[in-house]
Protein backbone atom coordinates (compact mmCIF):
# COMPACT_ATOMS: atom_id res chain seq x y z
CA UNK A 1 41.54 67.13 36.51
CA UNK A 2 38.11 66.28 38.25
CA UNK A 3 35.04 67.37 37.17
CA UNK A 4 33.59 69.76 39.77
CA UNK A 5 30.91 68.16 42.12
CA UNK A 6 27.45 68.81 41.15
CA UNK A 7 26.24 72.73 43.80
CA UNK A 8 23.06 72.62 45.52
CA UNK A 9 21.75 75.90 47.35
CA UNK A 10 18.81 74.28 49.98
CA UNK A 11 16.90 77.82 49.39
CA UNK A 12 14.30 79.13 47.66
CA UNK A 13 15.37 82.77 49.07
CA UNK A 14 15.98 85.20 46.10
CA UNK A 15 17.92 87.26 47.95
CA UNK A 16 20.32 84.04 48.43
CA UNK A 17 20.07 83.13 44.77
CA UNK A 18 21.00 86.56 43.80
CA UNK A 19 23.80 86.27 45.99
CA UNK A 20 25.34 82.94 45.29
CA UNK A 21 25.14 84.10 41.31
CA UNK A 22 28.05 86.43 42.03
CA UNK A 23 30.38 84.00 42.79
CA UNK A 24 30.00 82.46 38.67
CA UNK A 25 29.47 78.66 39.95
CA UNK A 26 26.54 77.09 38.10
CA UNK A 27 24.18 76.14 40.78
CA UNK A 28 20.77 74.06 41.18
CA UNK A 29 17.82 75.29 43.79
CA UNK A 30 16.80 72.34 45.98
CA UNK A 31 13.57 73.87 48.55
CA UNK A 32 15.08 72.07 51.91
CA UNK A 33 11.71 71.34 53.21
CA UNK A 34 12.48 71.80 56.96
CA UNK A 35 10.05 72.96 59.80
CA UNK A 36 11.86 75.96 60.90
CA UNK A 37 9.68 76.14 63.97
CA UNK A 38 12.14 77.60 66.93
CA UNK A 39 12.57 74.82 69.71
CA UNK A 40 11.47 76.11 73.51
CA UNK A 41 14.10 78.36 74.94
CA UNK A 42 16.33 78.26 71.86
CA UNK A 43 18.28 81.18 71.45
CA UNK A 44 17.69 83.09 67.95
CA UNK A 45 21.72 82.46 67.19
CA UNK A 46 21.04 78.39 68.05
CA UNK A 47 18.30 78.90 65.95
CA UNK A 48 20.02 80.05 63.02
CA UNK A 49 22.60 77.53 63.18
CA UNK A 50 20.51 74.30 63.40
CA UNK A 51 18.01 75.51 60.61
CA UNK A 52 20.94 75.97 58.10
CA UNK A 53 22.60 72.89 58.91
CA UNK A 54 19.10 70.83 59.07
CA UNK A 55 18.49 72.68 55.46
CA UNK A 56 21.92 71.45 53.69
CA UNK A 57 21.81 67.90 55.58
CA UNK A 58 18.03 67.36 54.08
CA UNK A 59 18.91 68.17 50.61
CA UNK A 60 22.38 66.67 50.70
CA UNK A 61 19.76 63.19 51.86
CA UNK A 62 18.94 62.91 48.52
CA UNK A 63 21.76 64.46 46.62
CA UNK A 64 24.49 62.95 48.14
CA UNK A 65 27.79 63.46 45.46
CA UNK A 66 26.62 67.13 45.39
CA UNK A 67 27.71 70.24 47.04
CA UNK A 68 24.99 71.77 49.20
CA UNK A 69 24.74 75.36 50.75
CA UNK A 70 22.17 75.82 53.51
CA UNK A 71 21.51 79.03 55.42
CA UNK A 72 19.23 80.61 57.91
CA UNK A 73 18.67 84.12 59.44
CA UNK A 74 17.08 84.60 62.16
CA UNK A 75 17.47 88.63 63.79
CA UNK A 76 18.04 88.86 67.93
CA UNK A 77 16.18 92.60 69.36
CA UNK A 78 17.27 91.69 73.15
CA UNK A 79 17.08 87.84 72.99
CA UNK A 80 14.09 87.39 71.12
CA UNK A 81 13.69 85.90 67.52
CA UNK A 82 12.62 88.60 64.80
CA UNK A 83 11.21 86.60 61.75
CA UNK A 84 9.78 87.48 58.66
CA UNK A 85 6.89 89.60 59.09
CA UNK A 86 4.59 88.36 56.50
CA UNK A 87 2.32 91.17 56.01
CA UNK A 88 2.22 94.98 56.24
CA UNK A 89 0.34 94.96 59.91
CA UNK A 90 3.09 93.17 61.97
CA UNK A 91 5.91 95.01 59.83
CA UNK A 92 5.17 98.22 61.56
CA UNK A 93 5.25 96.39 64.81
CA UNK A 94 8.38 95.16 63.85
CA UNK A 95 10.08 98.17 62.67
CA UNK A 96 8.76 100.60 65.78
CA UNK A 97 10.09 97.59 68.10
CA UNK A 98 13.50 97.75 66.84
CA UNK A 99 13.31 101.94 66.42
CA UNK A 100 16.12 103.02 68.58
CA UNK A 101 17.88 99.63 69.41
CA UNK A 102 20.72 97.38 68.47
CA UNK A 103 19.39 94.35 66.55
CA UNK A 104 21.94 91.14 65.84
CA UNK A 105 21.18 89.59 62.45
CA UNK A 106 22.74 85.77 62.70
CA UNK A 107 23.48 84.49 59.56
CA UNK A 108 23.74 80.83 59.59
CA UNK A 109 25.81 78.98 57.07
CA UNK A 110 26.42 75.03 56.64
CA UNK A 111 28.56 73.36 53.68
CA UNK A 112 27.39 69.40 53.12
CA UNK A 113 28.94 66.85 50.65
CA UNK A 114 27.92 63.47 51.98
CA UNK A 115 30.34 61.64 49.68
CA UNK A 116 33.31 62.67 51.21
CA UNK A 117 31.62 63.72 54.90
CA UNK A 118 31.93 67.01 54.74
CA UNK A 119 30.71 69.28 57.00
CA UNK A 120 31.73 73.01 57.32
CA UNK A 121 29.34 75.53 59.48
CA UNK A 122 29.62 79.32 60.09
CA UNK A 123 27.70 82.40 61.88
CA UNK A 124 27.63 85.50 60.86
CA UNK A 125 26.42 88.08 63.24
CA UNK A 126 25.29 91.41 61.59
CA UNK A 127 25.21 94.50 64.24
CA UNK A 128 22.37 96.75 63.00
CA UNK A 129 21.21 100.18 65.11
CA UNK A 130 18.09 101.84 63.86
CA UNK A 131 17.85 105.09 64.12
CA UNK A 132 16.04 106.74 67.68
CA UNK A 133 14.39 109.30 65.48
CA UNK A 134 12.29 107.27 62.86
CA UNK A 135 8.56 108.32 62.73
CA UNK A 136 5.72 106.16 62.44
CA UNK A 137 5.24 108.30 59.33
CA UNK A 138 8.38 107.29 57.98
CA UNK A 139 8.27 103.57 59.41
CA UNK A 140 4.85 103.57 56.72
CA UNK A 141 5.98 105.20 54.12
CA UNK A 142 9.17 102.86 54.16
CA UNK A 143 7.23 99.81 53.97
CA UNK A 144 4.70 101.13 51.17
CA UNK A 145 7.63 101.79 48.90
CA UNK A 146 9.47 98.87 49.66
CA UNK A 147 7.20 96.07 51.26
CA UNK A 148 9.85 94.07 53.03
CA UNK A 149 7.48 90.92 54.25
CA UNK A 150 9.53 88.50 53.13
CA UNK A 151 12.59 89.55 55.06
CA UNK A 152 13.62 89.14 58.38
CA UNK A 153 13.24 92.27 60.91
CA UNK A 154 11.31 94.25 58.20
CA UNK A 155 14.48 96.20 56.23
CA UNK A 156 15.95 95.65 53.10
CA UNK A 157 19.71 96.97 53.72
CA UNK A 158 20.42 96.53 50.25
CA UNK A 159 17.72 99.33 49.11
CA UNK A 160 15.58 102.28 50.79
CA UNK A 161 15.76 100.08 54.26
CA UNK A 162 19.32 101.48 54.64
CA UNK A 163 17.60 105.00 55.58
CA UNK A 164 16.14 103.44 58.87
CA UNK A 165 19.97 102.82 59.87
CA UNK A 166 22.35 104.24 62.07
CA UNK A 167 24.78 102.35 61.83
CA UNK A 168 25.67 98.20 60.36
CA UNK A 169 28.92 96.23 61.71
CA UNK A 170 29.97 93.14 60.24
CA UNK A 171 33.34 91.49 59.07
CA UNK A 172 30.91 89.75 56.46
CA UNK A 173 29.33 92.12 54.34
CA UNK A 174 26.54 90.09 52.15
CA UNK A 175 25.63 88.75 55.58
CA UNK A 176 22.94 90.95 56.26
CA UNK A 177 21.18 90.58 53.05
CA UNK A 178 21.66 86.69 53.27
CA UNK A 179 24.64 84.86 52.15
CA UNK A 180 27.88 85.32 53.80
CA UNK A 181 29.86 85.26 51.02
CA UNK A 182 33.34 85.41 52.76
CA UNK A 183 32.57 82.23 54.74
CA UNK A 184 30.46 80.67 51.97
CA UNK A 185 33.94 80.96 49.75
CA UNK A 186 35.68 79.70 52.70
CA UNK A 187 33.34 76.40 53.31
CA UNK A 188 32.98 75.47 49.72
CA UNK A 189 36.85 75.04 49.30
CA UNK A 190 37.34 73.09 52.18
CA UNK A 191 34.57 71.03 50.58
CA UNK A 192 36.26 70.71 47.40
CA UNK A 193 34.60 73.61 45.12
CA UNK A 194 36.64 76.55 44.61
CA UNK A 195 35.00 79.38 42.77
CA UNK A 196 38.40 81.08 41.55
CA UNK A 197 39.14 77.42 40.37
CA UNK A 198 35.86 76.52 38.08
């Protein structure tokens, strides 16, 4: 039998990490290294998809017999690109944007192995509706508890975020925090790696 190809996850996302861990495949972290500045007009789906393909391809560069997971997010309120907020201040203008709409959470996915050409890409798209009635006090007192700047659209699903929620559609269900595990599965055995076979 073959030894298993060397995996490569082109993140340095914890919520990724955390993710890929439950599938029991040892894994290296490889930072991609890729400007993830949107292009003019690109739509925030597009965008999604060429970041996590341009994140696998550049690590896969210089680990070519490896396995290597890249993936992007990038959240859609009416056409226009929601990233990470960064800081508490554009958080709240974040969350009292999206208060009352339907926001589309792409989750990008792309599966390299150079050695053998691979190439296997998915999207994910998350349906989120945040509740009409959220309050600018609750808006604050949901990012003092939980202080969400490092994820896309403000809201951690996973935890207290899941309280500014109406509602969450998705055939994928670890897209939304980051990974879509499903298609991840899916992508790595075409590419040789099956986790129910390590």
């Amino acid at each position: 039998m073959a030894p298993q190809p060397r995996l490569i996850l082109a993140s340095t996302s914890r919520y990724r990490r955390e993710l890929l861990e439950r599938l029991r495949l040892p894994f290296e972290v490889v930072s991609p290294q890729v400007d993830e500045t949107p292009l003019a007009g690109e739509s925030p789906a597009a965008l999604s998809e060429r970041l996590a393909l341009a994140k696998a391809q550049a690590v896969a560069r210089l680990h070519p017999q490896a396995v290597v997971i890249g993936s992007d997010q990038v959240a859609d309120l009416d056409g226009a690109p929601i990233g990470k907020p960064g800081d508490h201040e554009r958080a709240t203008r974040q969350l009292k944007a999206m208060r009352g709409h339907r926001v589309v959470f792409h989750t990008a996915l792309a599966v390299v192995r150079s050695s053998t050409g691979y190439v296997g890409t998915a999207r994910v798209p998350v349906d989120v509706r945040f509740r009409a009635d959220l309050g600018d006090e609750q808006i604050e007192s949901y990012l003092r508890a939980e202080q969400p700047y490092d994820c896309a659209g403000s809201a951690k699903a996973e935890g207290l975020g899941i309280a500014l929620l109406d509602a969450i559609h998705s055939d994928d269900p670890t897209a939304l925090i980051g990974l879509p595990l499903i298609r991840t599965c899916a992508l790595l055995r075409a590419a040789g790696l099956d986790p129910l076979q390590a």
